[in-house]
Each structure stands twice: as structure tokens, then as C-alpha cells.
N, C-alpha and C. Protein backbone atom coordinates (compact mmCIF):
# COMPACT_ATOMS: atom_id res chain seq x y z
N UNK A 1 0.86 -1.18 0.00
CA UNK A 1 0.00 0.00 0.00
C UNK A 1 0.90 1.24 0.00
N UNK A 2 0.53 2.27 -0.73
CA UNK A 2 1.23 3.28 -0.83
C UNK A 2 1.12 4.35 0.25
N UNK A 3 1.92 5.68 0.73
CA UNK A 3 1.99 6.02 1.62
C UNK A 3 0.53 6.99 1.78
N UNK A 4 0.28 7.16 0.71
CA UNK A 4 -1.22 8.36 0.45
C UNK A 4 -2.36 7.63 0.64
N UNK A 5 -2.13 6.05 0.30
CA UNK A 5 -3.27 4.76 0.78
C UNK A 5 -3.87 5.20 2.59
N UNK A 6 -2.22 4.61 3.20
CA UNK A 6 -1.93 4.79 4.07
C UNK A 6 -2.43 5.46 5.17
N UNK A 7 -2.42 6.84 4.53
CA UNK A 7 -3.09 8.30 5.24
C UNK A 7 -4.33 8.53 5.23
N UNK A 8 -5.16 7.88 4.19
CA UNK A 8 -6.14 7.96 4.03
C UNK A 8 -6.86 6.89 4.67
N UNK A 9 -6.18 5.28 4.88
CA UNK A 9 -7.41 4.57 5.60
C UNK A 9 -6.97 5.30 7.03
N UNK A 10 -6.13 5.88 7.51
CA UNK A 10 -5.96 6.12 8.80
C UNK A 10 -6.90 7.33 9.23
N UNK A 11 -7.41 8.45 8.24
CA UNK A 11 -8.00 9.69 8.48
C UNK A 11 -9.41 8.84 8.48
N UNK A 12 -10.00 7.75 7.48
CA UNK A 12 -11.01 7.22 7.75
C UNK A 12 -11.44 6.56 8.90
N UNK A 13 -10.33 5.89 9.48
CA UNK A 13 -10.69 5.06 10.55
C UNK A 13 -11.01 5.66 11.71
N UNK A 14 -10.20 7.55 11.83
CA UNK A 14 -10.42 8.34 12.65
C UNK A 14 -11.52 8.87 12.62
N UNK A 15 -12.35 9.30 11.39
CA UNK A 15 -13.73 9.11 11.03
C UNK A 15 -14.88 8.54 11.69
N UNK A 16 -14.64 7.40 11.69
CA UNK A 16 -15.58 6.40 11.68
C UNK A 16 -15.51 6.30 13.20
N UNK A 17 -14.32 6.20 13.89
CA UNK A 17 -14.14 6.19 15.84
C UNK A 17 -14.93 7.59 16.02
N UNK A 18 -14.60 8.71 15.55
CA UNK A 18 -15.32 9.59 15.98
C UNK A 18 -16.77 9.67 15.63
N UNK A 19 -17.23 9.13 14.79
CA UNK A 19 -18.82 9.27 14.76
C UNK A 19 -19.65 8.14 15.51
N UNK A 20 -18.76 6.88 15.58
CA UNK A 20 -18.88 6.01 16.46
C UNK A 20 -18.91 6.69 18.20
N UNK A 21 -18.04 7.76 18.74
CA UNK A 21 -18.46 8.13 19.65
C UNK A 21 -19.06 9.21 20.29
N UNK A 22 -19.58 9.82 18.93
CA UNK A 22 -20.83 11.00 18.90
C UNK A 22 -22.23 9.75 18.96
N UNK A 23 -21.86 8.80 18.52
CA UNK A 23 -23.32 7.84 18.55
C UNK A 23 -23.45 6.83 19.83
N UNK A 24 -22.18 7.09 20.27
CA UNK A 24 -22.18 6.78 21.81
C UNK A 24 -22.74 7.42 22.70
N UNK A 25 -22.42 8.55 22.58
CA UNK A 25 -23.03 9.96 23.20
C UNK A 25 -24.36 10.41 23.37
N UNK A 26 -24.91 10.46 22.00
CA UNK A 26 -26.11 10.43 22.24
C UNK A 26 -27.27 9.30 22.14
N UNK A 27 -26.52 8.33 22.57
CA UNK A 27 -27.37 7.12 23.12
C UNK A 27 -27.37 7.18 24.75
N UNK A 28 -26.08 7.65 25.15
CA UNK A 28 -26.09 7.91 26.60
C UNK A 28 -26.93 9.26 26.80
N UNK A 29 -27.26 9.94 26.09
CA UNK A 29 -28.43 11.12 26.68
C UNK A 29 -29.17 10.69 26.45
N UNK A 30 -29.76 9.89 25.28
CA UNK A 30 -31.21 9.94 25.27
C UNK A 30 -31.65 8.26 26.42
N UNK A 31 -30.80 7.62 26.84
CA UNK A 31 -30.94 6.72 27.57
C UNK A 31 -31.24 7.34 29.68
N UNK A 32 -30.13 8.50 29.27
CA UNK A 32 -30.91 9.25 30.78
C UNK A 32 -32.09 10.30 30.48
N UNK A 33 -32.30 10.68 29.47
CA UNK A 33 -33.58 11.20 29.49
C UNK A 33 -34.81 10.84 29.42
N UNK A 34 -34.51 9.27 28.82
CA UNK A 34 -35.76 8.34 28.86
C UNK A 34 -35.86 7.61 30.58
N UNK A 35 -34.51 7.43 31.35
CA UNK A 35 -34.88 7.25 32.95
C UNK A 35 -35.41 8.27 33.50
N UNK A 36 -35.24 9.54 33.05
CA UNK A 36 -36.17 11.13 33.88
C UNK A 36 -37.60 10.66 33.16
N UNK A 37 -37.90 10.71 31.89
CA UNK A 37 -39.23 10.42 31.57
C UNK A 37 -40.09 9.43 32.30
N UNK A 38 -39.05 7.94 32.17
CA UNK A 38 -40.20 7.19 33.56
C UNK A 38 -40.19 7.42 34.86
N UNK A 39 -39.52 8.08 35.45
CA UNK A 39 -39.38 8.86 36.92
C UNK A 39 -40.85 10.03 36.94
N UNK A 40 -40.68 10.67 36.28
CA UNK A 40 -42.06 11.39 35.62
C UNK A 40 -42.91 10.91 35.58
N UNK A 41 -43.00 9.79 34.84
CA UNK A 41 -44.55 9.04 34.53
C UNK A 41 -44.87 8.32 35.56
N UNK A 42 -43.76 7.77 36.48
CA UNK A 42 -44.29 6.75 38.02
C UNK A 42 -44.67 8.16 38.33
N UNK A 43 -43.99 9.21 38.73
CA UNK A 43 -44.73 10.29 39.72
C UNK A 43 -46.21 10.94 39.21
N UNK A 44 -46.57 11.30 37.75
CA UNK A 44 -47.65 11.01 37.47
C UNK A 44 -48.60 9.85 37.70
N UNK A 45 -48.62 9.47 37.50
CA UNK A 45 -49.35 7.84 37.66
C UNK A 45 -49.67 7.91 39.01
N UNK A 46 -49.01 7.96 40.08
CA UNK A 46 -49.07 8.11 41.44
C UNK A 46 -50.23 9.47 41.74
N UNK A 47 -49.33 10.59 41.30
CA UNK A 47 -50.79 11.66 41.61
C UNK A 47 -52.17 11.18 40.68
N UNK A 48 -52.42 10.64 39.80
CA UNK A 48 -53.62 10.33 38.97
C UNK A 48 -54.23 9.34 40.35
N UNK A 49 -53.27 8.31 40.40
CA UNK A 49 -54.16 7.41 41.47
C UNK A 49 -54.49 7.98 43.05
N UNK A 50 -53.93 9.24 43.28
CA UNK A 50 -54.80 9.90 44.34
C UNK A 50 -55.54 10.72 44.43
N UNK A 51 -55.30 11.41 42.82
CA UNK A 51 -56.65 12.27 42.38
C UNK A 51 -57.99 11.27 42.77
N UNK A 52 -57.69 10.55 41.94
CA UNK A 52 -58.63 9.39 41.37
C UNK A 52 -59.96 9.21 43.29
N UNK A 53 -58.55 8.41 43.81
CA UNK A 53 -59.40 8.39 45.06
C UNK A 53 -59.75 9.50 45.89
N UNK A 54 -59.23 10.43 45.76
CA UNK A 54 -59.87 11.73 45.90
C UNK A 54 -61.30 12.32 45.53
N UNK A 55 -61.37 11.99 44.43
CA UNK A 55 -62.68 11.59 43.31
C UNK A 55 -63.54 11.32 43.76
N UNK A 56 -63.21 9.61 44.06
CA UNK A 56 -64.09 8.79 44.17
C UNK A 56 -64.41 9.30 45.81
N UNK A 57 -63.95 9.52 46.53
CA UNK A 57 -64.24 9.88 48.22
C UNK A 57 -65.42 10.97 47.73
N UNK A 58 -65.33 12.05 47.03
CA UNK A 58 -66.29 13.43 46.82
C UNK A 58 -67.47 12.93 46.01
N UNK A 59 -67.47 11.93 45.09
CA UNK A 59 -68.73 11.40 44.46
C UNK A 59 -69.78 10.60 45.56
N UNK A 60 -68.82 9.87 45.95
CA UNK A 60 -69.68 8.89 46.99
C UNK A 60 -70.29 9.99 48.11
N UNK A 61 -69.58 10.81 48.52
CA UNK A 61 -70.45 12.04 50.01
C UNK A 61 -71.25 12.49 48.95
N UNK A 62 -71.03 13.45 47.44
CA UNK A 62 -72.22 13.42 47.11
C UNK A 62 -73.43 13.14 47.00
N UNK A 63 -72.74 11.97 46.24
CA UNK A 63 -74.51 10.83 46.13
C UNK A 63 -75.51 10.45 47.55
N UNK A 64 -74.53 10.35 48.23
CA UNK A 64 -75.26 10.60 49.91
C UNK A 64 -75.81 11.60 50.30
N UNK A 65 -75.42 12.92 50.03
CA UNK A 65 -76.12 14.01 50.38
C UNK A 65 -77.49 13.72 49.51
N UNK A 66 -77.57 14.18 47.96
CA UNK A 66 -78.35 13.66 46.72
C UNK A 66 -79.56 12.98 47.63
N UNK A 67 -79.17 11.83 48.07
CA UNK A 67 -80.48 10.98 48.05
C UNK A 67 -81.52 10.98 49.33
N UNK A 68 -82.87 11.01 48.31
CA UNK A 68 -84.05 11.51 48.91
C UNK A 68 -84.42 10.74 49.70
N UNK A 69 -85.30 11.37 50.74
CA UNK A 69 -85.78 10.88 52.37
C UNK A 69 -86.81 9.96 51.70
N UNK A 70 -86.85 8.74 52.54
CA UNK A 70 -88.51 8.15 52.21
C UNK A 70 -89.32 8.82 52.77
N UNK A 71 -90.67 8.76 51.50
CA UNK A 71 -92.27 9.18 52.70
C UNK A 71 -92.81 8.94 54.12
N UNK A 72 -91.61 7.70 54.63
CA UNK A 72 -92.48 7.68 55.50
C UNK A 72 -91.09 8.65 56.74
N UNK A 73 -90.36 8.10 56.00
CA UNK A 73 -89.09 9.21 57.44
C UNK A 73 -89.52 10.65 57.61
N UNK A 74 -89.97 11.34 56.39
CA UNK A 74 -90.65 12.71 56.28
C UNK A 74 -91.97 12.98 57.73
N UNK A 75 -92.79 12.06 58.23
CA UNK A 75 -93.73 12.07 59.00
C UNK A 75 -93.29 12.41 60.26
């Protein structure tokens, strides 16, 4: 191989390591930004399920207030 061969698979190979570890890179960000996203979504999920029973506690005293006396408790 000639010396200009030479220089050239070597500038390629430097190439290819460096885009190889720009694609390292941003596999390691988007791999911690997808652990903040499910950190997020358990902590969502969590407030939904105490909204939720929150909810459900204010519907149920509702419907209790709501419902009508019998005719004969009225006497």
C-alpha cells in the first residue's frame, strides 16, 4: 500500500471512531432522558391514582347528600 493509501485509511478510521463516539453519546443522553421520563410518569401515575381516590371519596359524600328521604321518614 502506498503512503497516500496509508493516510487515508488512517483519516477514515479516525472518522468512523469519531462518529462512532458521537453515537455513543447520544445514546447515553437519550438513555438518561428516557430514565427522567419514567421517573415522571411513576410520579404522574401516582398523583392520577390519588386524584382518582380523591374523586371517588367526593362522588360517593355526594350521592349521599343527593339521596331523597322516604315518605315515611318525612312524617
Amino acid at each position: 500500500m502506498d503512503p497516500a493509501g496509508v493516510l487515508l485509511a488512517i483519516e477514515e478510521r479516525k472518522k468512523w471512531r469519531e462518529r462512532r463516539d458521537r453515537i455513543r453519546e447520544r445514546i447515553r443522553q437519550l438513555e438518561r432522558r428516557k430514565a427522567y421520563l419514567q421517573r415522571e410518569l411513576t410520579r404522574v401515575r401516582k398523583k392520577v391514582s390519588e386524584y382518582d381516590g380523591l374523586l371517588a371519596n367526593l362522588k360517593g359524600a355526594k350521592i349521599d347528600q343527593q339521596r331523597p328521604l322516604p315518605p315515611a321518614a318525612l312524617r
